[in-house]
C-alpha atoms as a PDB file:
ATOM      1  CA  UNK A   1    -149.702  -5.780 129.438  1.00  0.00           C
ATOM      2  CA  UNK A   2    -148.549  -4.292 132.330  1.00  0.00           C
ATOM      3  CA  UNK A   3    -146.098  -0.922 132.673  1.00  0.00           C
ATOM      4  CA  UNK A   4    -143.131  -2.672 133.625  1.00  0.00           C
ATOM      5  CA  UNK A   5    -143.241  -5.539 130.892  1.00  0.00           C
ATOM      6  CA  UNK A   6    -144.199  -3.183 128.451  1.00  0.00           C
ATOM      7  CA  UNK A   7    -140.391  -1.250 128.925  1.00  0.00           C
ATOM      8  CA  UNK A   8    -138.751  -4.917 129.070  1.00  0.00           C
ATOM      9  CA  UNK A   9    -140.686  -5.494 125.609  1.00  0.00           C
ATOM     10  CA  UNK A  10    -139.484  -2.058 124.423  1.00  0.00           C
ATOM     11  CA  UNK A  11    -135.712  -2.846 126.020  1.00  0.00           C
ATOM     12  CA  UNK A  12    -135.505  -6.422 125.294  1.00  0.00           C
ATOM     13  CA  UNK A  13    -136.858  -6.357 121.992  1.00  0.00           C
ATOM     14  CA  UNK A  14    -133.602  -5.358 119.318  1.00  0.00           C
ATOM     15  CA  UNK A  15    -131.451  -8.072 121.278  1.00  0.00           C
ATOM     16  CA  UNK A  16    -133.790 -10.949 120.505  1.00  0.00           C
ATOM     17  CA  UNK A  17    -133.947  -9.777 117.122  1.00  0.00           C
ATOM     18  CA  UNK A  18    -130.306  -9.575 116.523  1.00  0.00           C
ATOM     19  CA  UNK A  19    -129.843 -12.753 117.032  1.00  0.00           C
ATOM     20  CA  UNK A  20    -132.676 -14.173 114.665  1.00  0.00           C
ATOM     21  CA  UNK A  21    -135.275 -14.836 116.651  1.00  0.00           C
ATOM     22  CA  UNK A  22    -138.777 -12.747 117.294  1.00  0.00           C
ATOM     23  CA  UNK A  23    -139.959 -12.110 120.695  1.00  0.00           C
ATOM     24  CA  UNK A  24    -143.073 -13.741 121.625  1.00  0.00           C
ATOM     25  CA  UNK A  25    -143.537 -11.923 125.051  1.00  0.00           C
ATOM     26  CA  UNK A  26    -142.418 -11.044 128.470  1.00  0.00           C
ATOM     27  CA  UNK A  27    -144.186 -11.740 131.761  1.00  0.00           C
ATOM     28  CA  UNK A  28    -143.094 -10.554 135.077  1.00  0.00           C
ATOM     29  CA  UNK A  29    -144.427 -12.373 137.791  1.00  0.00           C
ATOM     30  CA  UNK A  30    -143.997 -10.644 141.425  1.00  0.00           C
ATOM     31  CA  UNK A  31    -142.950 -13.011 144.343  1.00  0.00           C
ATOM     32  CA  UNK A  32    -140.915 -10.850 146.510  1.00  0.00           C
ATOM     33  CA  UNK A  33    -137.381 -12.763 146.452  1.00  0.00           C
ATOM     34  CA  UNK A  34    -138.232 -15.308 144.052  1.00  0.00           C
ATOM     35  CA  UNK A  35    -139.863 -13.024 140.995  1.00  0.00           C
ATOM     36  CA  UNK A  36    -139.249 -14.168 137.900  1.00  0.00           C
ATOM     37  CA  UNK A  37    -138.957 -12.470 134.132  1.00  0.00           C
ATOM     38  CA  UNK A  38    -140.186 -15.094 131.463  1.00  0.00           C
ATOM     39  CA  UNK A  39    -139.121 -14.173 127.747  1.00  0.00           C
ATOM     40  CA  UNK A  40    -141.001 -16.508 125.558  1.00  0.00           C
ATOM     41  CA  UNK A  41    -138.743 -16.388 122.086  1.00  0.00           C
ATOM     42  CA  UNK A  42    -140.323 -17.928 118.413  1.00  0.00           C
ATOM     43  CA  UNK A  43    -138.308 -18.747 115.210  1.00  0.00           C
ATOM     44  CA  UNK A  44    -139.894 -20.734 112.570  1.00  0.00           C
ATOM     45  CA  UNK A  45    -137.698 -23.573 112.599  1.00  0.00           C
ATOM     46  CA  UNK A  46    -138.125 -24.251 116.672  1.00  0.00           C
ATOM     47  CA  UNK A  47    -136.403 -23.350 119.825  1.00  0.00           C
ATOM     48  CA  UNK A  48    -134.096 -24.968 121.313  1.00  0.00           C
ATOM     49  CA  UNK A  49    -131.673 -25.322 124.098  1.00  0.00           C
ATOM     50  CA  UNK A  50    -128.773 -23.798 123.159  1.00  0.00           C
ATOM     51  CA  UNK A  51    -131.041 -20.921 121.542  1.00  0.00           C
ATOM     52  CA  UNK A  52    -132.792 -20.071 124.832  1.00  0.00           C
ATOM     53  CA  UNK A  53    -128.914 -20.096 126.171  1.00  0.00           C
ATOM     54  CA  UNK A  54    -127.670 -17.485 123.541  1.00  0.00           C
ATOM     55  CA  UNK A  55    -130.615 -15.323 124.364  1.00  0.00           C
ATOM     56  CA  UNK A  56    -130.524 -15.639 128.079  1.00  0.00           C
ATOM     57  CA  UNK A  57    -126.642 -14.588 127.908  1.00  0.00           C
ATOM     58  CA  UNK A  58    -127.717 -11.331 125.863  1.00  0.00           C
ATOM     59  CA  UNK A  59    -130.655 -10.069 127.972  1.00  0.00           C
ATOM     60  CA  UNK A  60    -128.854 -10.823 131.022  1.00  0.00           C
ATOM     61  CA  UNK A  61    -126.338  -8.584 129.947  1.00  0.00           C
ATOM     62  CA  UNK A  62    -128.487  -6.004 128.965  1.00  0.00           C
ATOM     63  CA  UNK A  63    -130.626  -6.230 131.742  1.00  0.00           C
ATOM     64  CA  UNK A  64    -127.300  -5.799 134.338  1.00  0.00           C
ATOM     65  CA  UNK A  65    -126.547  -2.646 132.242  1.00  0.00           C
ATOM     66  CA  UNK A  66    -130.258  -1.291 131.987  1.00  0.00           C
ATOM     67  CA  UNK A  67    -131.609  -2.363 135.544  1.00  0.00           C
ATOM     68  CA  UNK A  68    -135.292  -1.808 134.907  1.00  0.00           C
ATOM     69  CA  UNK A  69    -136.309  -3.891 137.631  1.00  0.00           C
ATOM     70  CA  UNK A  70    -135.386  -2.547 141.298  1.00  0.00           C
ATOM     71  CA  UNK A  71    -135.981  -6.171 142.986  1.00  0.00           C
ATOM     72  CA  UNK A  72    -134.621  -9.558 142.695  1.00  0.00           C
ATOM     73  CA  UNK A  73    -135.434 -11.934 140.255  1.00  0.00           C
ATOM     74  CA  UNK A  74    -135.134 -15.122 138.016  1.00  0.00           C
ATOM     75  CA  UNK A  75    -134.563 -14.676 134.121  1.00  0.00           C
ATOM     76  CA  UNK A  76    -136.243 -17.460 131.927  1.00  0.00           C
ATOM     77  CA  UNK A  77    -135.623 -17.534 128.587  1.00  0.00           C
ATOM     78  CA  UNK A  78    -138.098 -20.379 126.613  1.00  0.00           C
ATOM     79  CA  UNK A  79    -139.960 -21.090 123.534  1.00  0.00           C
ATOM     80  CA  UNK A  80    -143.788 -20.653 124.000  1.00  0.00           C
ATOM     81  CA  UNK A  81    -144.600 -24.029 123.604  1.00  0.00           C
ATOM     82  CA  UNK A  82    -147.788 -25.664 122.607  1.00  0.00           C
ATOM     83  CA  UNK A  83    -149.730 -24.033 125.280  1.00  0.00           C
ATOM     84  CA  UNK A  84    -148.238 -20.611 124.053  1.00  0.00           C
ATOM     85  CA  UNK A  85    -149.516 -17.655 125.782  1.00  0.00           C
ATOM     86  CA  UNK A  86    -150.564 -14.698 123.487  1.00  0.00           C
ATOM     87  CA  UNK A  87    -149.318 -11.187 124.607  1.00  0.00           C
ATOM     88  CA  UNK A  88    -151.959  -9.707 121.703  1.00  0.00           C
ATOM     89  CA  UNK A  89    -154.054 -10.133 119.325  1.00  0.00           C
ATOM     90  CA  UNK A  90    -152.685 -10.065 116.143  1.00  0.00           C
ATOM     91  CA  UNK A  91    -150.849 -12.909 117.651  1.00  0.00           C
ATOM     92  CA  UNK A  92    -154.144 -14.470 117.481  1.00  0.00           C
ATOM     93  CA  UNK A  93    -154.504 -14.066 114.214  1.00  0.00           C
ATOM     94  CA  UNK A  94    -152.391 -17.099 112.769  1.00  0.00           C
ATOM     95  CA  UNK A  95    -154.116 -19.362 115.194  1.00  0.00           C
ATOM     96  CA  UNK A  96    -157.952 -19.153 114.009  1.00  0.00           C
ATOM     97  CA  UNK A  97    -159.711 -21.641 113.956  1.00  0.00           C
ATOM     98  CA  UNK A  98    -158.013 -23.194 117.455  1.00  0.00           C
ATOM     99  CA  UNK A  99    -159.191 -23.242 120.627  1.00  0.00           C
ATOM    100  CA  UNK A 100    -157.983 -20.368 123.112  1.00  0.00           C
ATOM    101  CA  UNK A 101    -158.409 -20.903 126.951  1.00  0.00           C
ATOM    102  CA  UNK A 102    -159.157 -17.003 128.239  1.00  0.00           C
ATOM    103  CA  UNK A 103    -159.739 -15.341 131.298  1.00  0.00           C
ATOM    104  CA  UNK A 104    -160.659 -11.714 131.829  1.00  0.00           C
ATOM    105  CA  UNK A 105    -160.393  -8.772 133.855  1.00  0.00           C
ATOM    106  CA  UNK A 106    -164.348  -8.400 134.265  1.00  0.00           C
ATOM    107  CA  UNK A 107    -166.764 -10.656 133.176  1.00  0.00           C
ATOM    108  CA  UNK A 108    -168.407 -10.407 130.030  1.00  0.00           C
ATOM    109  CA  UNK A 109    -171.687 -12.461 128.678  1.00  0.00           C
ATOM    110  CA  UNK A 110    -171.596 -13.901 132.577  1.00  0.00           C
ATOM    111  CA  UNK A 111    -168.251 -15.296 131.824  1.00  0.00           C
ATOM    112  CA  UNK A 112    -164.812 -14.401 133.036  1.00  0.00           C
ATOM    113  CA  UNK A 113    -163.241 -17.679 132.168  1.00  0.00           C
ATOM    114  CA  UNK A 114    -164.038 -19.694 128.597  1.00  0.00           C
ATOM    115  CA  UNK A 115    -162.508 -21.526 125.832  1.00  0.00           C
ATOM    116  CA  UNK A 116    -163.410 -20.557 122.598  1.00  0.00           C
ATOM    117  CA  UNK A 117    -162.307 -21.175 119.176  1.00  0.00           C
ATOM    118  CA  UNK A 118    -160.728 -18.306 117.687  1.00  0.00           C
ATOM    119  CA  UNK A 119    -163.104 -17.192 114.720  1.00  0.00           C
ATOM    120  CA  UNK A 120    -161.565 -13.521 113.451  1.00  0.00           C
ATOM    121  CA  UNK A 121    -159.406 -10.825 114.690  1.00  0.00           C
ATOM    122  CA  UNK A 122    -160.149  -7.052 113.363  1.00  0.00           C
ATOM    123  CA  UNK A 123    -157.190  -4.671 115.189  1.00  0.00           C
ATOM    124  CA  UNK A 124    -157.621  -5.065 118.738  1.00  0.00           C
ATOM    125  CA  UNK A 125    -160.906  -6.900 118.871  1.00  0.00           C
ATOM    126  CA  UNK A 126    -160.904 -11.119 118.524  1.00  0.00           C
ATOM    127  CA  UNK A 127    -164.109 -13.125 117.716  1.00  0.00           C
ATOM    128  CA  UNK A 128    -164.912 -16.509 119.664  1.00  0.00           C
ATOM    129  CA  UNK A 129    -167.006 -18.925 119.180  1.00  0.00           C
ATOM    130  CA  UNK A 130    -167.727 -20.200 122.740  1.00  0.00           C
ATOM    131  CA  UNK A 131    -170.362 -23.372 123.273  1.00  0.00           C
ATOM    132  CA  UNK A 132    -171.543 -22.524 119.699  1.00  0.00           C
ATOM    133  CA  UNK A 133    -172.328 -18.788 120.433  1.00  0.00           C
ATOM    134  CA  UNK A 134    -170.198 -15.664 118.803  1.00  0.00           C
ATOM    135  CA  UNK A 135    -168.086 -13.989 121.677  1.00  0.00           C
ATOM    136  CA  UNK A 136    -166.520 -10.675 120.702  1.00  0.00           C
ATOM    137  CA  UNK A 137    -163.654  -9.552 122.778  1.00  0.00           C
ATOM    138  CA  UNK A 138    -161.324  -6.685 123.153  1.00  0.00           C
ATOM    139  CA  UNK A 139    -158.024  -7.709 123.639  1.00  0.00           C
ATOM    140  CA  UNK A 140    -157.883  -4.987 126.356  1.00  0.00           C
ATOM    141  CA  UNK A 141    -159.889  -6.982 128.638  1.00  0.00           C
ATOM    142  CA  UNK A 142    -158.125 -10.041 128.341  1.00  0.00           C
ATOM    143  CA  UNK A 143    -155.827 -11.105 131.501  1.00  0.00           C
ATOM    144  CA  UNK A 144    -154.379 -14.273 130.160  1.00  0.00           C
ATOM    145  CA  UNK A 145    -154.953 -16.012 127.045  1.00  0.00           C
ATOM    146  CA  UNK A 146    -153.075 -19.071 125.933  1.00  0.00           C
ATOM    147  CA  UNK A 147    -153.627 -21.894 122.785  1.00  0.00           C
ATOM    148  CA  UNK A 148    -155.360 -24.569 123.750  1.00  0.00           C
ATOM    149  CA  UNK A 149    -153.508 -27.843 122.001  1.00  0.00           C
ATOM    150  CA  UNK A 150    -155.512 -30.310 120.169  1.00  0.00           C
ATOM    151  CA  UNK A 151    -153.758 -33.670 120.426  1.00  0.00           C
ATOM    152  CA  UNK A 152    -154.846 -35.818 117.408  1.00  0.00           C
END
């Protein structure tokens, strides 16, 4: 996670919580004018709407107050979704057995990008099973990793 989103995390963190829901993660993308500042939000009854509106209203606000980032930008506020990104991996851990789409900073066993079912997570290291072959992973060299939905 980068520098900046790890102070949003850090910032944005006890708001989300005070109003009942946990936050998944924060992303910052860069795009001169048109950056925007996702915050993913869970519950375990769903997201919805007027959820993602309550939240947006209260990070907004602290955000205005804080002003950690120096640029323009666009605030989303959603639920991860099926294809939910993971920000670590202990967030892995309640999805093993499901298929992860990953992509790292530097290749490793020749491959940069894979899917992989999730097979074990031990601290910051995650397990794979990728084309029938164990994959072991730091989640330090990860650059994106989201779930990969099975549709039944």
């Amino acid at each position: 996670m980068a520098r900046i989103e790890e102070r949003l995390v850090t910032m944005i963190e006890p708001a989300v919580a005070a109003l009942g829901f946990e936050l998944w993660g924060v992303e910052f993308v860069r795009a001169g004018k048109h950056s925007t500042l996702r915050v993913y939000i869970d519950h375990e009854d769903g997201i919805g709407v007027d959820d993602c509106a309550d939240v947006s209203h209260q990070v907004s606000a602290l955000l205005d107050v804080e002003d950690p980032i120096n640029s323009e930008y666009y605030l989303e506020v959603s639920s991860p979704g099926m294809e939910r990104p993971f920000f670590s991996a202990a967030q892995m851990q309640n999805y093993l057995g499901e298929t992860a789409a990953v992509e790292l900073t530097m290749a490793q066993q020749n491959r940069r990008k894979f899917k992989g079912v999730i097979k074990a997570v031990d601290g910051n290291s995650v397990e794979f099973e990728v084309e029938g072959e164990p994959m072991t992973v730091n989640y330090s060299a990860v650059k994106k990793a989201h779930l990969v939905p099975q549709l039944n």
